[in-house]
Protein backbone atom coordinates (compact mmCIF):
# COMPACT_ATOMS: atom_id res chain seq x y z
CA UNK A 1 -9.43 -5.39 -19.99
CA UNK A 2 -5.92 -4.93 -21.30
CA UNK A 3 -4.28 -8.32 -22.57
CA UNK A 4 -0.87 -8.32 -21.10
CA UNK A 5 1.84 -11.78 -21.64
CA UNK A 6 4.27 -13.50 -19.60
CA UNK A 7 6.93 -11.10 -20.68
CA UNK A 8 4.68 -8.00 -18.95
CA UNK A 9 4.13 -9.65 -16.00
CA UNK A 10 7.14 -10.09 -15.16
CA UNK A 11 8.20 -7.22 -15.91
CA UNK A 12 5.56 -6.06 -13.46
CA UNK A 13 6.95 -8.44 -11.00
CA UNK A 14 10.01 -6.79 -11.31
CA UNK A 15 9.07 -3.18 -10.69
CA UNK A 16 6.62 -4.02 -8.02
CA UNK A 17 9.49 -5.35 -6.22
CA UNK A 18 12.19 -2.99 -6.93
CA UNK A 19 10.87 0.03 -9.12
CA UNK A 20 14.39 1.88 -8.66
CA UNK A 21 16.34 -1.04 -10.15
CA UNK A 22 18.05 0.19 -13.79
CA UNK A 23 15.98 -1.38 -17.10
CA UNK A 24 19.41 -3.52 -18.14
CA UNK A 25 18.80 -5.10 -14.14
CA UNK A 26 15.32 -5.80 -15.34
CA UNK A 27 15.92 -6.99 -18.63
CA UNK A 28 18.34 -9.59 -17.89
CA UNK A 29 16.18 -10.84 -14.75
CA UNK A 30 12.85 -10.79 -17.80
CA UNK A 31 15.28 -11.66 -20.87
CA UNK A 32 14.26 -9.49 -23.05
CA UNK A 33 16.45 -6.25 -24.31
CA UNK A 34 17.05 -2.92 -22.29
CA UNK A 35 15.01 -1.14 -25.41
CA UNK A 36 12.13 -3.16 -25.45
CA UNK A 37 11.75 -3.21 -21.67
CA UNK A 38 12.03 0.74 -21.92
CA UNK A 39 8.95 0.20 -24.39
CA UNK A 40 7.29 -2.47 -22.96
CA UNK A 41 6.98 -0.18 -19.77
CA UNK A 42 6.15 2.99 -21.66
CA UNK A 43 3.08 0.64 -22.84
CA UNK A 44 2.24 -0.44 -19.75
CA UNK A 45 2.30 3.19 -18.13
CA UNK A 46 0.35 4.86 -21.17
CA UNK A 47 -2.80 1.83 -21.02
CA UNK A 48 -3.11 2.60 -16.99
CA UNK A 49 -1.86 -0.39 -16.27
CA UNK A 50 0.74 0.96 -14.22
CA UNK A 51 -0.97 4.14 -12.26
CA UNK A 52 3.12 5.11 -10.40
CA UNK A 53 5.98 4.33 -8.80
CA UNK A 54 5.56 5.30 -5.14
CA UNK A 55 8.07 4.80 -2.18
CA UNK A 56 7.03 2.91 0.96
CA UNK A 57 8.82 4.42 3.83
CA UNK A 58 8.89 3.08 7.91
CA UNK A 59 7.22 6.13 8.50
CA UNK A 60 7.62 5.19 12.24
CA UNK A 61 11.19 5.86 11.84
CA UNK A 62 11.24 9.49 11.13
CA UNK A 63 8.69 9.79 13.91
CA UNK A 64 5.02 10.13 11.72
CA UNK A 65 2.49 7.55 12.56
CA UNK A 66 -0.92 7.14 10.65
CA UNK A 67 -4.45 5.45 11.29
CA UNK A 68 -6.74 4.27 8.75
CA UNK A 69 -10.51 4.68 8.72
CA UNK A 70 -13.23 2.17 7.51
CA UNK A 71 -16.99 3.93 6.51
CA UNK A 72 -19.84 2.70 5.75
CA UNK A 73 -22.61 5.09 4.49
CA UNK A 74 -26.17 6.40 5.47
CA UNK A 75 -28.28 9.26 3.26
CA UNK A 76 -25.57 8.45 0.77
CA UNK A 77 -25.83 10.42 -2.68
CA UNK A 78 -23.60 10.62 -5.38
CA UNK A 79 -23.39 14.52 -5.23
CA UNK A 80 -22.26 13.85 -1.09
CA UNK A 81 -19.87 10.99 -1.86
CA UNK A 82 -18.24 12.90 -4.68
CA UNK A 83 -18.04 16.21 -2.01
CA UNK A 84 -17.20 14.15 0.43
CA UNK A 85 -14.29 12.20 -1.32
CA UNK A 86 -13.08 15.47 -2.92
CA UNK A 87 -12.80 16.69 0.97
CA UNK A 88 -10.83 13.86 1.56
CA UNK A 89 -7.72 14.65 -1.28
CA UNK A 90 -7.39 18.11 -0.54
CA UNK A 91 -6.31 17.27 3.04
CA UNK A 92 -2.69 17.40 3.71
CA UNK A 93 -3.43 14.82 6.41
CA UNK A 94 -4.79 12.22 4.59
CA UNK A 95 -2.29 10.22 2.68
CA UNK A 96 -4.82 7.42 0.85
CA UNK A 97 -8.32 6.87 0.24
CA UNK A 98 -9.82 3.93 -1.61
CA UNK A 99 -13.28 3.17 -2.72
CA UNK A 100 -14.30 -0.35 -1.27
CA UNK A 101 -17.24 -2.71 -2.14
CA UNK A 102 -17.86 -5.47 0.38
CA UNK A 103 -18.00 -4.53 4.25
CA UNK A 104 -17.03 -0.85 3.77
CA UNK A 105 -17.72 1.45 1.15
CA UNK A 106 -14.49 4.10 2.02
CA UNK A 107 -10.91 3.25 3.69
CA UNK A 108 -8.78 6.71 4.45
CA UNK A 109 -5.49 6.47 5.78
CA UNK A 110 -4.23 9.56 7.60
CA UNK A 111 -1.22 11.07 9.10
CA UNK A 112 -2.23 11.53 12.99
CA UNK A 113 1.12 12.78 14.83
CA UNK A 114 5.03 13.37 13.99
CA UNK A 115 7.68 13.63 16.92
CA UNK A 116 9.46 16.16 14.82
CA UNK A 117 6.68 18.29 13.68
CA UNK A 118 3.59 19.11 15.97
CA UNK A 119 2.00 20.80 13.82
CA UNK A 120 0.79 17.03 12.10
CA UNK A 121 -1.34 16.22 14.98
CA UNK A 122 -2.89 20.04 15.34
CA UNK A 123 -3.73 19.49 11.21
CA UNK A 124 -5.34 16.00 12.00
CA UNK A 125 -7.36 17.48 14.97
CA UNK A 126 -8.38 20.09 12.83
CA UNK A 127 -9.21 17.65 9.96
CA UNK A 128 -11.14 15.31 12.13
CA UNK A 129 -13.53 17.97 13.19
CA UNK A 130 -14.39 19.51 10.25
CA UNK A 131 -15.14 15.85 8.90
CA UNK A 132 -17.93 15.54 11.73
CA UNK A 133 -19.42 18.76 11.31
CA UNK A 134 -19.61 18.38 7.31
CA UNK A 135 -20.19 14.49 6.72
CA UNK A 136 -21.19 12.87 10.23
CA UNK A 137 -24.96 12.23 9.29
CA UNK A 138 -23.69 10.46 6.32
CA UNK A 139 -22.22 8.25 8.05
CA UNK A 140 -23.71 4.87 9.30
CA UNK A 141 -20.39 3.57 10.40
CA UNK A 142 -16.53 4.74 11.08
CA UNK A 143 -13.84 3.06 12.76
CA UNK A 144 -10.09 3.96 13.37
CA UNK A 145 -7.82 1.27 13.63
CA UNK A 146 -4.17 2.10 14.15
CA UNK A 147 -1.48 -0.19 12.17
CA UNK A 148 1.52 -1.66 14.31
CA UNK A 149 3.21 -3.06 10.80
CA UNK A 150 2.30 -5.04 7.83
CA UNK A 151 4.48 -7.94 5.70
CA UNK A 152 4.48 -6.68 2.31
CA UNK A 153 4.53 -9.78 -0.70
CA UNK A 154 6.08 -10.00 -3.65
CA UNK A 155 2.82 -11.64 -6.05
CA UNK A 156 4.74 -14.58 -7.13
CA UNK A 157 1.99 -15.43 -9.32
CA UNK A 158 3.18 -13.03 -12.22
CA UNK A 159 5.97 -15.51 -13.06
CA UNK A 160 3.24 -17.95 -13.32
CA UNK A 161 5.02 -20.73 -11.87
CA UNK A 162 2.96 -22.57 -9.36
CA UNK A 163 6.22 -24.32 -7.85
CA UNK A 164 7.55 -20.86 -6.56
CA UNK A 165 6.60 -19.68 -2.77
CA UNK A 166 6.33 -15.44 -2.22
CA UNK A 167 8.90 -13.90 -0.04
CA UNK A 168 7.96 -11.09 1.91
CA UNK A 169 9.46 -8.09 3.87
CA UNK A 170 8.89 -7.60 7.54
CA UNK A 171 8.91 -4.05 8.98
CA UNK A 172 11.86 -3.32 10.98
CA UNK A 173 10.74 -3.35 14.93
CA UNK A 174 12.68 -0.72 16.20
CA UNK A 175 11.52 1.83 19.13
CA UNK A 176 14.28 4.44 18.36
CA UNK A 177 13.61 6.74 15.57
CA UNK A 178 15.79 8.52 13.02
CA UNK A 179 17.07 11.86 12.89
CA UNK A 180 16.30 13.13 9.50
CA UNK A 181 17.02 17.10 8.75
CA UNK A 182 15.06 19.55 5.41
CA UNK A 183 17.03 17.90 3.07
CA UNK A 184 16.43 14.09 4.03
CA UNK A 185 13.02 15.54 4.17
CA UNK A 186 12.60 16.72 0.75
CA UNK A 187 14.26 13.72 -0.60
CA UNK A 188 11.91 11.40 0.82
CA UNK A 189 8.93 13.50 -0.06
CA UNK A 190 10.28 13.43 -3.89
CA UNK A 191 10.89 9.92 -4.12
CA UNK A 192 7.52 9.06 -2.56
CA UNK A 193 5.82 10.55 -5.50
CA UNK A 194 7.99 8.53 -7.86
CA UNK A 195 10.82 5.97 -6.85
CA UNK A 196 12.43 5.52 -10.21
CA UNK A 197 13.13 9.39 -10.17
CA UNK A 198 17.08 9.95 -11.41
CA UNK A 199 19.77 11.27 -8.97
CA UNK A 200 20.45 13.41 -11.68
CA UNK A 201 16.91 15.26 -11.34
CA UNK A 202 16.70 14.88 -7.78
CA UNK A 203 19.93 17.02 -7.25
CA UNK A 204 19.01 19.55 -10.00
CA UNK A 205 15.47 19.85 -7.78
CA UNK A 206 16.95 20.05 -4.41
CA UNK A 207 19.80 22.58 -5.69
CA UNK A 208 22.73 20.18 -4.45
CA UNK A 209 25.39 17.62 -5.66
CA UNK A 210 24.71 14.89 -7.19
CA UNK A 211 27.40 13.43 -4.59
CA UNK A 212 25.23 14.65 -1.91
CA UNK A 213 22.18 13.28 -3.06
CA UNK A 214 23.92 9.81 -3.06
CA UNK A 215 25.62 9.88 -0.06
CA UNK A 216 21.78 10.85 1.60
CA UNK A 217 20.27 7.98 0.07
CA UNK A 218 23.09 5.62 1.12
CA UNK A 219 22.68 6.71 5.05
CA UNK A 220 19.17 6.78 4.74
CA UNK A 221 19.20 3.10 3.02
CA UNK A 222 21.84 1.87 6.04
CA UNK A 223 18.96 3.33 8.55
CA UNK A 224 16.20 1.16 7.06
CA UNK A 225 14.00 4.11 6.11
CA UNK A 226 12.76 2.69 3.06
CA UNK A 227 10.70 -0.18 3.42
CA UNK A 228 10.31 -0.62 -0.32
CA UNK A 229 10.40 0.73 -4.15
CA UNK A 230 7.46 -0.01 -5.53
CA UNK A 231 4.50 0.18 -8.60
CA UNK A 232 1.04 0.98 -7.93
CA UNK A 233 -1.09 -1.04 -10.27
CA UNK A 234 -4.61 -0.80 -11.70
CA UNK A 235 -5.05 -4.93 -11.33
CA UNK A 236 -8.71 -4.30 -12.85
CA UNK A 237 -6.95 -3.61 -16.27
CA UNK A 238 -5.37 -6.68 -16.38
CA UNK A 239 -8.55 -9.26 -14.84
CA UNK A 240 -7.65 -8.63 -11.00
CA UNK A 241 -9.06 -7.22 -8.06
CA UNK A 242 -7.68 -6.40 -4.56
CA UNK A 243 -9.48 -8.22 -1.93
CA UNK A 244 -9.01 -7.42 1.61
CA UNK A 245 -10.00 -10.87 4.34
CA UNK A 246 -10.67 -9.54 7.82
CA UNK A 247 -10.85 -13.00 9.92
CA UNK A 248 -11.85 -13.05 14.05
CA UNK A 249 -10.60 -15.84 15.57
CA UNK A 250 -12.68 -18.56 18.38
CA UNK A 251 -8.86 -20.09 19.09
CA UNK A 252 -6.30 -17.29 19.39
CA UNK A 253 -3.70 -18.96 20.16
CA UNK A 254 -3.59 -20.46 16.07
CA UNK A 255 -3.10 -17.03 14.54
CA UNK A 256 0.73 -17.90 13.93
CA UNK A 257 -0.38 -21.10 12.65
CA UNK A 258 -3.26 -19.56 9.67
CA UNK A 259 -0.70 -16.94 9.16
CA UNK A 260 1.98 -19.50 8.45
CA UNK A 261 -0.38 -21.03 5.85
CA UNK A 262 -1.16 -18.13 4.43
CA UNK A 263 2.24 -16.82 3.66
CA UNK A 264 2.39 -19.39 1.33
CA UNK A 265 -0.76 -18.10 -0.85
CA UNK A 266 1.16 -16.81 -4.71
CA UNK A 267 -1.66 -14.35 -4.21
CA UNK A 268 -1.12 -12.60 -1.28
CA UNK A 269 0.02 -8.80 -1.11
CA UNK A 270 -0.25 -7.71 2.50
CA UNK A 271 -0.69 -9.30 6.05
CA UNK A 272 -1.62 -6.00 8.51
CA UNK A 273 -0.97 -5.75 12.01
CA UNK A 274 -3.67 -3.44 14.41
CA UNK A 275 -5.16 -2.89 17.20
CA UNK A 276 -8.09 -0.84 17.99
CA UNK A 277 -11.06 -3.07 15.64
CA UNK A 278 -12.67 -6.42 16.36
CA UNK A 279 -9.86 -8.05 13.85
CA UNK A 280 -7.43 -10.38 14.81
CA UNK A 281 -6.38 -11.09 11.21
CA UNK A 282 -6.42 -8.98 8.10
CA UNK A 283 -5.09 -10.29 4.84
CA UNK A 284 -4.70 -8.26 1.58
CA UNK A 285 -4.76 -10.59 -1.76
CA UNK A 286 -4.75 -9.47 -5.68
CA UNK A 287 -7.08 -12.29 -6.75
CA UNK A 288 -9.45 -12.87 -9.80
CA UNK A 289 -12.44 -12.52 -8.58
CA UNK A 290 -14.85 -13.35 -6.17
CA UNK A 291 -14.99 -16.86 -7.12
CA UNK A 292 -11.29 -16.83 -6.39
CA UNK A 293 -12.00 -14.85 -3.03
CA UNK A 294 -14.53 -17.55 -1.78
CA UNK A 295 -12.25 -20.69 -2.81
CA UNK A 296 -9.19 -19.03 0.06
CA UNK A 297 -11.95 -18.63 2.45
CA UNK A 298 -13.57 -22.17 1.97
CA UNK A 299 -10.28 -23.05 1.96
CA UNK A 300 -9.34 -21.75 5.26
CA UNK A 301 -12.72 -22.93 7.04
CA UNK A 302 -12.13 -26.33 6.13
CA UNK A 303 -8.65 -26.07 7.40
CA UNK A 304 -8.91 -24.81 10.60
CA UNK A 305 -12.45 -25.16 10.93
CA UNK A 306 -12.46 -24.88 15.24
CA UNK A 307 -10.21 -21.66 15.10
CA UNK A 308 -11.92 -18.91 13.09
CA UNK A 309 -15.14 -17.38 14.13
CA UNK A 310 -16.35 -15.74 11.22
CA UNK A 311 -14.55 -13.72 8.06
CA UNK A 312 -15.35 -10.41 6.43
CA UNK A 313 -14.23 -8.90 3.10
CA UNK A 314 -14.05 -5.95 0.50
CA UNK A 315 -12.21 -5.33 -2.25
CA UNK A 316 -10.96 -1.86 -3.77
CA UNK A 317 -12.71 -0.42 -6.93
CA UNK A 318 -10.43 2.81 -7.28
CA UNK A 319 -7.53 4.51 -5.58
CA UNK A 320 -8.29 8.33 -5.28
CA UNK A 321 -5.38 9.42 -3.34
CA UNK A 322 -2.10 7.78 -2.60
CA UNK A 323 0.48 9.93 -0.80
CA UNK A 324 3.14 8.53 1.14
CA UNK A 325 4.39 11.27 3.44
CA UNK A 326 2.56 14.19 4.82
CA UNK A 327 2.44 17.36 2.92
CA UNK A 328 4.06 16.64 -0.51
């Protein structure tokens, strides 16, 4: 484990919640100077601690909508799960896949259809099938869920101050999507791979102006199309793991109520809205440990103890793949 201070956490907070904002933003939010931010960061990138900077996009707004996947194994080696996994980054459909222990051993997020491009859904046909044929017996367990939106957190608890509540960023609910052309395209699929990437370097890689670059990131910032500028972390680095709490409900009608609660949790990362899986709630935290895990879910029991019928959980051990739009 990598010893990090208060100083690097928030300085974590900071870039987890705006990775694009300039180091003198950050060091007057951290108090600490624009150079030793710079190396402070440097430090952080070069232990692991921070893995990149990707850029979450309302993909449903350019017309591309993704499902995820939850496996569990059968016949399971390590020779298979390494072929398998490997099968899983080289697709161009599959934009994440993380290694679980819990409920599921493998989550896989992929891109299933575009409005603008057909050829997304012909790719994920094609990928689907060849994933039965190659892996099916080694698989005890898969079910597709499709996501209708997530709240995304802001981990309050790097600042360390327990008086503090998270906010948190809705996704826009919006039915009409946004007509993007090659350019928009290419910028998106640049700054998904790193959001701190300069104007400067993005025009000298798109061949434009630097005028045009900004005036494309100003439209596409007034449409909503990014959802957020972010940092990937390795949390086991620094004593953290991800945990995800899948909850079905006996009372229904108090989902709004444990959601309520929850949103006050300095721990939590992600609340995810689907259909298509026996879940009616599914919470993402970045949490200590298991101990930590099993104190939220006493915690809820005891709360609403004639609402919730039963909880599940995982947590993630390793990130293989993390693409945010198709075909980077």
């Amino acid at each position: 484990m990598v010893k990090i201070d208060v100083k690097d956490k928030k300085i974590l907070y900071q870039l987890i919640n705006n990775s694009r904002q300039p180091l003198s933003s950050i060091s007057k939010k951290v108090g600490l100077s624009r150079e030793v931010v710079n190396y402070r960061i440097n430090r952080l990138e070069k232990e692991g601690i921070i893995i990149n900077y990707p850029t979450l996009l309302q993909l449903g707004l350019i017309g591309i909508f993704h499902a995820r996947f939850y496996y569990n194994y059968q016949f399971m080696n390590p020779t298979i799960k390494n072929e398998l996994i490997e099968f899983f980054k080289k697709s161009e459909v599959v934009e994440m896949i993380g290694e679980l222990e819990g409920s599921y051993d493998l989550k896989v997020t992929v891109y299933s259809e575009s409005k603008s491009d057909p050829t997304i859904a012909l790719k994920f046909a094609a990928f689907y099938e060849e994933l039965q044929r190659k892996y099916r017996r080694y698989f005890d367990e898969q079910i597709g869920t499709f996501f209708t939106g997530s709240d995304i957190f802001d981990l309050i608890f790097l600042l360390e101050d327990k008086k503090l509540k998270p906010s948190f960023i809705k996704p826009l609910q919006n039915t009409n999507t946004v007509e993007i052309d090659n350019l928009d395209m290419n910028i998106l699929r640049l700054l998904a791979g790193n959001a701190r990437i300069p104007i400067v370097q993005l025009a000298d890689e798109l061949d434009v102006t630097i005028n045009t670059v900004k005036n494309r990131l100003k439209i596409l910032k007034d449409k909503n199309v990014f959802w957020k500028f972010t940092a990937l972390i390795d949390w086991s680095k620094i004593g953290y793991r991800q945990y995800d709490v899948e909850i079905n409900l006996k009372d229904y009608n108090k989902i709004y109520d444990i959601i309520n609660y929850i949103r006050n949790n300095q721990h939590i990362l992600f609340i995810m809205h689907s259909i298509g899986r026996e879940v009616d709630l599914d919470f993402e935290f970045v949490l200590r440990d298991i101990t930590h895990l099993q104190s939220i879910i006493t915690d809820l029991s005891a709360r609403f103890p004639e609402s919730i019928k039963n909880f599940k959980y995982f947590s993630t051990l390793k990130i293989h793949k993390w693409s945010h739009i198709p075909f980077r």
